[in-house]
N, C-alpha and C. Protein backbone atom coordinates (compact mmCIF):
# COMPACT_ATOMS: atom_id res chain seq x y z
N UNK A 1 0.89 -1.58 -61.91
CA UNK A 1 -0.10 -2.32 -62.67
C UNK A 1 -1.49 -1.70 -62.54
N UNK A 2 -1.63 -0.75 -61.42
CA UNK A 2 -2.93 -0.40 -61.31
C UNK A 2 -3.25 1.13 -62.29
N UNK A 3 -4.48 1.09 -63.01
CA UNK A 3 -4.20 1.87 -63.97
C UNK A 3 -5.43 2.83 -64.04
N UNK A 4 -5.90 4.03 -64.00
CA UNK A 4 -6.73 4.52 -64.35
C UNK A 4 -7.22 5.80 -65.03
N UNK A 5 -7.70 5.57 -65.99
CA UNK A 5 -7.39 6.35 -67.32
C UNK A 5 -8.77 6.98 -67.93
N UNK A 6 -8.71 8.06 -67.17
CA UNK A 6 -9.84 8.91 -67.73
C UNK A 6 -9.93 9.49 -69.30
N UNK A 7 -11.14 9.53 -69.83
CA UNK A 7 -11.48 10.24 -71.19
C UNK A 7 -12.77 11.50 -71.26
N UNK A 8 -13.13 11.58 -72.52
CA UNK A 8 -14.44 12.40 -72.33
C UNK A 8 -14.45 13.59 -72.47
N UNK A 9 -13.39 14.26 -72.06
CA UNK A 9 -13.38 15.98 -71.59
C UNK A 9 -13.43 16.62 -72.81
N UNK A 10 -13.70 18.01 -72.54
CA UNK A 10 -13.33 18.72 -73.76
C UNK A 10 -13.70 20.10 -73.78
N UNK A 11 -14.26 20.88 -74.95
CA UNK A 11 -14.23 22.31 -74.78
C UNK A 11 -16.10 22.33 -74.92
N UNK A 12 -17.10 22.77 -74.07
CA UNK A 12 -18.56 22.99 -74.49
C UNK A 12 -18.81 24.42 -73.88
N UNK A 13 -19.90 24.52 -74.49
CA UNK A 13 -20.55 26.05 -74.58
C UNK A 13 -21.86 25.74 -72.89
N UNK A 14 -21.85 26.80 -72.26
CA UNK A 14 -22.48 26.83 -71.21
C UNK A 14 -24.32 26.26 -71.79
N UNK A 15 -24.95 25.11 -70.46
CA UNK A 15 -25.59 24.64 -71.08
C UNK A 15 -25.30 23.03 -71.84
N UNK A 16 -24.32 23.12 -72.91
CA UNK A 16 -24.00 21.86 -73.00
C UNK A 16 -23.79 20.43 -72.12
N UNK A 17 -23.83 19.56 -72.94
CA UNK A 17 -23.30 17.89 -72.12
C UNK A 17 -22.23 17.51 -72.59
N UNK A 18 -21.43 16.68 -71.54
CA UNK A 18 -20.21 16.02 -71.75
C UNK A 18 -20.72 14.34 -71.17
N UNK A 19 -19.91 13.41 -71.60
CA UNK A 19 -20.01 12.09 -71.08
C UNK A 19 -18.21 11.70 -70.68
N UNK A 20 -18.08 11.69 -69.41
CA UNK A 20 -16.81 10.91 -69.04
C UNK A 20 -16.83 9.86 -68.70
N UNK A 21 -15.53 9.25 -68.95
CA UNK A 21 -15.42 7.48 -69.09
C UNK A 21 -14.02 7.08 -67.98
N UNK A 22 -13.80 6.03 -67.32
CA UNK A 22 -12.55 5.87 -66.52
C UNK A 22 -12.19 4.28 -66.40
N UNK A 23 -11.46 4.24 -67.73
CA UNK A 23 -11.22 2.77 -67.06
C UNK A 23 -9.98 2.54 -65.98
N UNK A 24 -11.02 1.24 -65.28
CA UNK A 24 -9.93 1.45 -64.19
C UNK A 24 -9.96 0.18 -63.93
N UNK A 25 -8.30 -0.08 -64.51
CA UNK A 25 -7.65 -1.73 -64.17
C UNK A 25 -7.17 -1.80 -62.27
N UNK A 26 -8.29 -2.53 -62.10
CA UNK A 26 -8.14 -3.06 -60.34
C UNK A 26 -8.60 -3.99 -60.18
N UNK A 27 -7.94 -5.02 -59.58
CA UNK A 27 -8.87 -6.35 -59.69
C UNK A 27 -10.24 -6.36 -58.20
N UNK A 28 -9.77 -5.01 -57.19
CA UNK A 28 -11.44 -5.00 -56.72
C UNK A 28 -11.72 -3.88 -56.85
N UNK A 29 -12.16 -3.60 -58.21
CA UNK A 29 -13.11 -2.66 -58.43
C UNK A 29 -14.49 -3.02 -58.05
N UNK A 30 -14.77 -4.08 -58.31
CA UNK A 30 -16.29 -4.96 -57.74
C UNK A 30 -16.69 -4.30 -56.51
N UNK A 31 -16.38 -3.69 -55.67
CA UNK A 31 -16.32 -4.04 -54.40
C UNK A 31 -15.84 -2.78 -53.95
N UNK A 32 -15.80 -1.87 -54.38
CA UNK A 32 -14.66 -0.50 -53.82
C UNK A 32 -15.80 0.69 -54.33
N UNK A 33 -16.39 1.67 -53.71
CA UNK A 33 -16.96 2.54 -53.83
C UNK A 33 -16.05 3.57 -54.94
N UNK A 34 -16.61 3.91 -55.75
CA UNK A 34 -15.28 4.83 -56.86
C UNK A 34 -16.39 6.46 -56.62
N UNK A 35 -15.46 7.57 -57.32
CA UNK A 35 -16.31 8.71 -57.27
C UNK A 35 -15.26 9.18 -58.25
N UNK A 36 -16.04 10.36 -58.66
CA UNK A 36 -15.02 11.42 -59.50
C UNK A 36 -15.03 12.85 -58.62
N UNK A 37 -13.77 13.18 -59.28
CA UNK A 37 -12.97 13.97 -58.50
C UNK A 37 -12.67 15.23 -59.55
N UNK A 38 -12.72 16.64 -58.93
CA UNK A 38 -12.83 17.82 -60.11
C UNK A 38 -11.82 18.86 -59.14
N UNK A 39 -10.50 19.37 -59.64
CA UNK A 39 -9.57 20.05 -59.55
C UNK A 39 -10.02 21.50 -60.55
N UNK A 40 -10.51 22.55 -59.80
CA UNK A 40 -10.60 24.12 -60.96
C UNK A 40 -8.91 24.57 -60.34
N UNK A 41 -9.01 25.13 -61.59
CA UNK A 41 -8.06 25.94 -61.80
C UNK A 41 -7.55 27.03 -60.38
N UNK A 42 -6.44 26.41 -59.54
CA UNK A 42 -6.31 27.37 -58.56
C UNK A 42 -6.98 26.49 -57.25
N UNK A 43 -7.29 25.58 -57.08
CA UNK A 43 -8.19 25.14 -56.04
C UNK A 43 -7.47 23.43 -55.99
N UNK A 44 -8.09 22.90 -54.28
CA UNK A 44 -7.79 21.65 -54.47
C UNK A 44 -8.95 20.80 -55.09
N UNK A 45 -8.17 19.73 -55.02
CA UNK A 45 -9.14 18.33 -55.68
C UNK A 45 -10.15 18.06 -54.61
N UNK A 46 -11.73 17.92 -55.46
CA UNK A 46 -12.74 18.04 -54.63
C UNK A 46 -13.63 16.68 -54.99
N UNK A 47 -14.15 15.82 -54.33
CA UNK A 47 -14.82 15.37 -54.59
C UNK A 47 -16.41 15.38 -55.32
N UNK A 48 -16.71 15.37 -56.32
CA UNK A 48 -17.69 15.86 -56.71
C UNK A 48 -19.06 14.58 -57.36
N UNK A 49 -18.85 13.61 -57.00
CA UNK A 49 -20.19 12.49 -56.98
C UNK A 49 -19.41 10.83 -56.83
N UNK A 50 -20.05 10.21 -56.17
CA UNK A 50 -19.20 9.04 -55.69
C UNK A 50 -20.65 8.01 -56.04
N UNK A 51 -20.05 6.66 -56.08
CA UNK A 51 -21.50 5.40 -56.43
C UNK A 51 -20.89 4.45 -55.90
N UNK A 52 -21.55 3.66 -55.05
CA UNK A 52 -20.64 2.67 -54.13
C UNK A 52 -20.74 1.29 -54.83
N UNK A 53 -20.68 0.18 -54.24
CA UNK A 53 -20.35 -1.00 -54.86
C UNK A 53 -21.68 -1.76 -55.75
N UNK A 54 -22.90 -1.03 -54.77
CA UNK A 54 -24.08 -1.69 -54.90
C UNK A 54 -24.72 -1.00 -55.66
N UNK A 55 -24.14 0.34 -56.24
CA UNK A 55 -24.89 1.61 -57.08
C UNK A 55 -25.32 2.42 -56.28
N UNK A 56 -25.47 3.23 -55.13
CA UNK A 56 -25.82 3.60 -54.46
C UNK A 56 -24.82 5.04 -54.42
N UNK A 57 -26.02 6.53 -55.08
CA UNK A 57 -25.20 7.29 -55.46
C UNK A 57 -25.40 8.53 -54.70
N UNK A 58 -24.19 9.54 -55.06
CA UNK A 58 -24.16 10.70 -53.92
C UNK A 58 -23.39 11.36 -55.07
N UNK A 59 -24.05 13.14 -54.71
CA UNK A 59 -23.86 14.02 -55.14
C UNK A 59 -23.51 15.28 -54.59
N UNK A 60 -22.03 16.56 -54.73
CA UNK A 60 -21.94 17.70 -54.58
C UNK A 60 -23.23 18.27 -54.60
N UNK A 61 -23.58 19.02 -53.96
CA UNK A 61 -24.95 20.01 -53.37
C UNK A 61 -24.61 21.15 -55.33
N UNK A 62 -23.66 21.38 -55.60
CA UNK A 62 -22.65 22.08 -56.85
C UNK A 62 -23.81 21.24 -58.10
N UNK A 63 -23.81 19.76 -58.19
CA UNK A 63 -23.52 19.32 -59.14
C UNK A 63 -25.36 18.48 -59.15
N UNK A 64 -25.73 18.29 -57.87
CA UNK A 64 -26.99 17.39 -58.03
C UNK A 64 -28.19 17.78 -58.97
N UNK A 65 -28.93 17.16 -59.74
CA UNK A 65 -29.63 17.24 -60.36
C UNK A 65 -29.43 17.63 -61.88
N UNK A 66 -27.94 17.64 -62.05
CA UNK A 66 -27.05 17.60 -63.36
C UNK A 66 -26.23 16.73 -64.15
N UNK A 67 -25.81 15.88 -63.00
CA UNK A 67 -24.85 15.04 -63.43
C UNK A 67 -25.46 14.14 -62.68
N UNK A 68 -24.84 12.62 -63.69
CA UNK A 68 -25.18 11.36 -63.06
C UNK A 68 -23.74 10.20 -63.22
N UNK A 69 -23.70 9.74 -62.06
CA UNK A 69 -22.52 8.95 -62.05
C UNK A 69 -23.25 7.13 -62.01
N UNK A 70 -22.46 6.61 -63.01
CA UNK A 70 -22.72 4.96 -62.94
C UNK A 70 -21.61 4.25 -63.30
N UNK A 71 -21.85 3.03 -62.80
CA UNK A 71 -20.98 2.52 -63.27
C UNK A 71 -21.11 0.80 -63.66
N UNK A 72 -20.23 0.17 -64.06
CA UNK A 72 -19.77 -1.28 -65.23
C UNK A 72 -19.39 -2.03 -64.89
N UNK A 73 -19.75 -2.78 -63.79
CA UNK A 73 -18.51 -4.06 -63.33
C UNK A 73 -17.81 -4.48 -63.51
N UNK A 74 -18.78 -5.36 -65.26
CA UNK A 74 -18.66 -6.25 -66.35
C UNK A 74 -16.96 -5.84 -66.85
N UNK A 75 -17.44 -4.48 -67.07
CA UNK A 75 -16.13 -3.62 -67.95
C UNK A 75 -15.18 -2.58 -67.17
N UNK A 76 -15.15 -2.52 -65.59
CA UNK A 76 -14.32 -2.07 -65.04
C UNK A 76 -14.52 -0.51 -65.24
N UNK A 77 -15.35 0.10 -65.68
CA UNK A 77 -15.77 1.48 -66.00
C UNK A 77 -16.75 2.43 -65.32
N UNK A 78 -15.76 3.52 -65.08
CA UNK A 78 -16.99 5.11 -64.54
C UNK A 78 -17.42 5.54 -65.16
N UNK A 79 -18.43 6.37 -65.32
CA UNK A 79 -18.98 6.91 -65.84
C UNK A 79 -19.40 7.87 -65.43
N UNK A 80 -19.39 9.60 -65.73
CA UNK A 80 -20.45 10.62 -65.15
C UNK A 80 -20.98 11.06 -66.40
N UNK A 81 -22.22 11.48 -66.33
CA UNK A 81 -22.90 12.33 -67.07
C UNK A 81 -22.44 13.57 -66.97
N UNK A 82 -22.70 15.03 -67.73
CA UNK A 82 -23.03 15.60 -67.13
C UNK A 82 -23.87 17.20 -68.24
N UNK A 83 -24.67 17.58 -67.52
CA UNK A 83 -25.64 17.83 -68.43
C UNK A 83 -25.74 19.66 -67.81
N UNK A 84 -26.33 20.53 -68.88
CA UNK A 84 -26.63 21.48 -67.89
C UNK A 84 -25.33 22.21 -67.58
N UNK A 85 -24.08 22.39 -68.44
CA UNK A 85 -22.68 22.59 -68.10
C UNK A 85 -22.71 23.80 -67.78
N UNK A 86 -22.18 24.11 -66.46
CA UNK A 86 -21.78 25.71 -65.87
C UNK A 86 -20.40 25.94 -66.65
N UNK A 87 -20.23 27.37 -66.27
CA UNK A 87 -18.58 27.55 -65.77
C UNK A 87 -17.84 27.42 -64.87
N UNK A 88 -18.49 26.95 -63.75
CA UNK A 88 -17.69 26.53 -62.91
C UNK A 88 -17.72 25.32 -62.63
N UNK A 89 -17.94 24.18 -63.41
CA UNK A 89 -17.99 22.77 -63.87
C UNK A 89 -16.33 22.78 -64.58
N UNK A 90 -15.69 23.86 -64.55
CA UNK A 90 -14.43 23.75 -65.12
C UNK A 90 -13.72 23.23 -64.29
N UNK A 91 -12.44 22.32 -64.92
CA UNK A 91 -11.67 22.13 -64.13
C UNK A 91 -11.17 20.30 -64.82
N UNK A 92 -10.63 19.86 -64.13
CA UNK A 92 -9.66 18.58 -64.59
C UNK A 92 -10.87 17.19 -63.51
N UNK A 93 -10.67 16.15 -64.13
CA UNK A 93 -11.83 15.19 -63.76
C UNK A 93 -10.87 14.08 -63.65
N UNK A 94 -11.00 13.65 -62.61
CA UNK A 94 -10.45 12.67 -62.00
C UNK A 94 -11.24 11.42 -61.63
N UNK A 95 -11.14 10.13 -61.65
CA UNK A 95 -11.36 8.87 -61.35
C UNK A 95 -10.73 7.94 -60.26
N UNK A 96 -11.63 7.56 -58.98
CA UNK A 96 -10.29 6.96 -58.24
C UNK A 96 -11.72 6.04 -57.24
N UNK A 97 -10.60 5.38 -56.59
CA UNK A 97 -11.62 4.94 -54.94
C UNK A 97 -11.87 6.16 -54.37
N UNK A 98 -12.99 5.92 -53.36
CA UNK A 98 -13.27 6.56 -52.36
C UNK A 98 -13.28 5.80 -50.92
N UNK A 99 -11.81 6.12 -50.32
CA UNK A 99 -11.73 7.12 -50.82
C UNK A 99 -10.16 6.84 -51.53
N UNK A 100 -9.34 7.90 -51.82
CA UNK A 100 -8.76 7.81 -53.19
C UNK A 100 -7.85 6.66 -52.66
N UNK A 101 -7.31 5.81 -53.96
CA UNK A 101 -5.70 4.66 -53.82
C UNK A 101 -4.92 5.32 -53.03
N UNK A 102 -4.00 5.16 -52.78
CA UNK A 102 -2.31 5.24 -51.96
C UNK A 102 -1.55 4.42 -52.44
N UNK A 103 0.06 5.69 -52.57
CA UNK A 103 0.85 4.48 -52.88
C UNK A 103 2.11 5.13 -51.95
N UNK A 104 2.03 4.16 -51.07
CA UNK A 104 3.21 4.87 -50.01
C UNK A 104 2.46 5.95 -49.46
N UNK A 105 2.62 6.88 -48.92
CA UNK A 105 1.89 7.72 -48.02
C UNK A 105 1.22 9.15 -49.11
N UNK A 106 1.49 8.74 -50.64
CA UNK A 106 1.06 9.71 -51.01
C UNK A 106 -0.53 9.23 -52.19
N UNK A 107 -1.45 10.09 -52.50
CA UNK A 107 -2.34 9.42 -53.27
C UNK A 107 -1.77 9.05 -54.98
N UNK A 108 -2.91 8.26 -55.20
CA UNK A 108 -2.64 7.64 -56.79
C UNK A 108 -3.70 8.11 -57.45
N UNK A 109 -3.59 8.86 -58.64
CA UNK A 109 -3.67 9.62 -59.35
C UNK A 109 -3.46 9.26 -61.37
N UNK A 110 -4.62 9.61 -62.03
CA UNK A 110 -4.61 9.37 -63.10
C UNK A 110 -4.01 10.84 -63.77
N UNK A 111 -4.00 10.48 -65.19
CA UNK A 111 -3.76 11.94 -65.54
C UNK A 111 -5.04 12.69 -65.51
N UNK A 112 -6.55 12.27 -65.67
CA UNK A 112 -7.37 13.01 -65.47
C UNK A 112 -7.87 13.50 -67.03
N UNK A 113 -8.78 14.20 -67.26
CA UNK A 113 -9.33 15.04 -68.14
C UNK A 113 -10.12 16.20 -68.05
N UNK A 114 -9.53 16.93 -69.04
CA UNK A 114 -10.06 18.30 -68.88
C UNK A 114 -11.52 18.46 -69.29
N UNK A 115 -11.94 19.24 -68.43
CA UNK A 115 -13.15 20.00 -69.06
C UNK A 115 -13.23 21.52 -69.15
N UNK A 116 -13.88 22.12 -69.82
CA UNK A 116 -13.79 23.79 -69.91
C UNK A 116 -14.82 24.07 -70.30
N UNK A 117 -15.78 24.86 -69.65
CA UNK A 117 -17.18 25.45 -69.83
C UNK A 117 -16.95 26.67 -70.28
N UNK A 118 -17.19 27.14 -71.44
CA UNK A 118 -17.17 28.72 -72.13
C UNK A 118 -18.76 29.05 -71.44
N UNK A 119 -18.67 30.81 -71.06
CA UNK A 119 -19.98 31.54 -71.40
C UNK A 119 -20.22 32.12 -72.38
């Protein structure tokens, strides 16, 4: 039942902005620090900006002063900005707790969305 379903991604030119979206059916999302999560190509899943219950936000040393993460109570929704797109902003975007769900001893996992920064 627990569901979380990233959007947003897509193909931009270095420089460009993207807006990602994550809804995420949990009944304590209220209350659960969420972050997004960025997998490049060849590498593990990294945490890359987290916002805790109260809004209270944190950023990759990679990513600060580019991207902005918020989020929706009301509507159960993440949000990152992200502005200023590198190429190495590539990679698959993930939505979860921080830190991530479990189900049984292994993590829970959306399908995620791509992003791809051309130079």
């Amino acid at each position: 039942q627990v569901q979380l379903v990233e959007s947003g991604g897509g193909l931009v030119q270095a420089g460009g902005s993207l807006r990602l979206s994550c809804a995420a059916s949990l009944g304590s999302f209220n209350i659960r620090a969420m972050g997004w999560y960025r997998q490049a190509p060849g590498k593990q899943r990294v945490l890359v900006s987290t916002i805790t219950s109260t809004h209270t936000t944190n950023y990759a040393d990679s990513v600060k002063g580019r991207f902005t993460i918020s989020r929706d109570n009301a509507e159960k929704r993440l949000y990152l900005q992200m502005n200023i797109l590198k190429p190495e902003d590539t990679g698959v975007y993930y939505c979860n707790t921080v830190p991530p769900l479990r189900s049984g001893s292994d993590d829970y996992w959306g399908q995620g969305t791509q992003v791809t920064v051309s130079s």
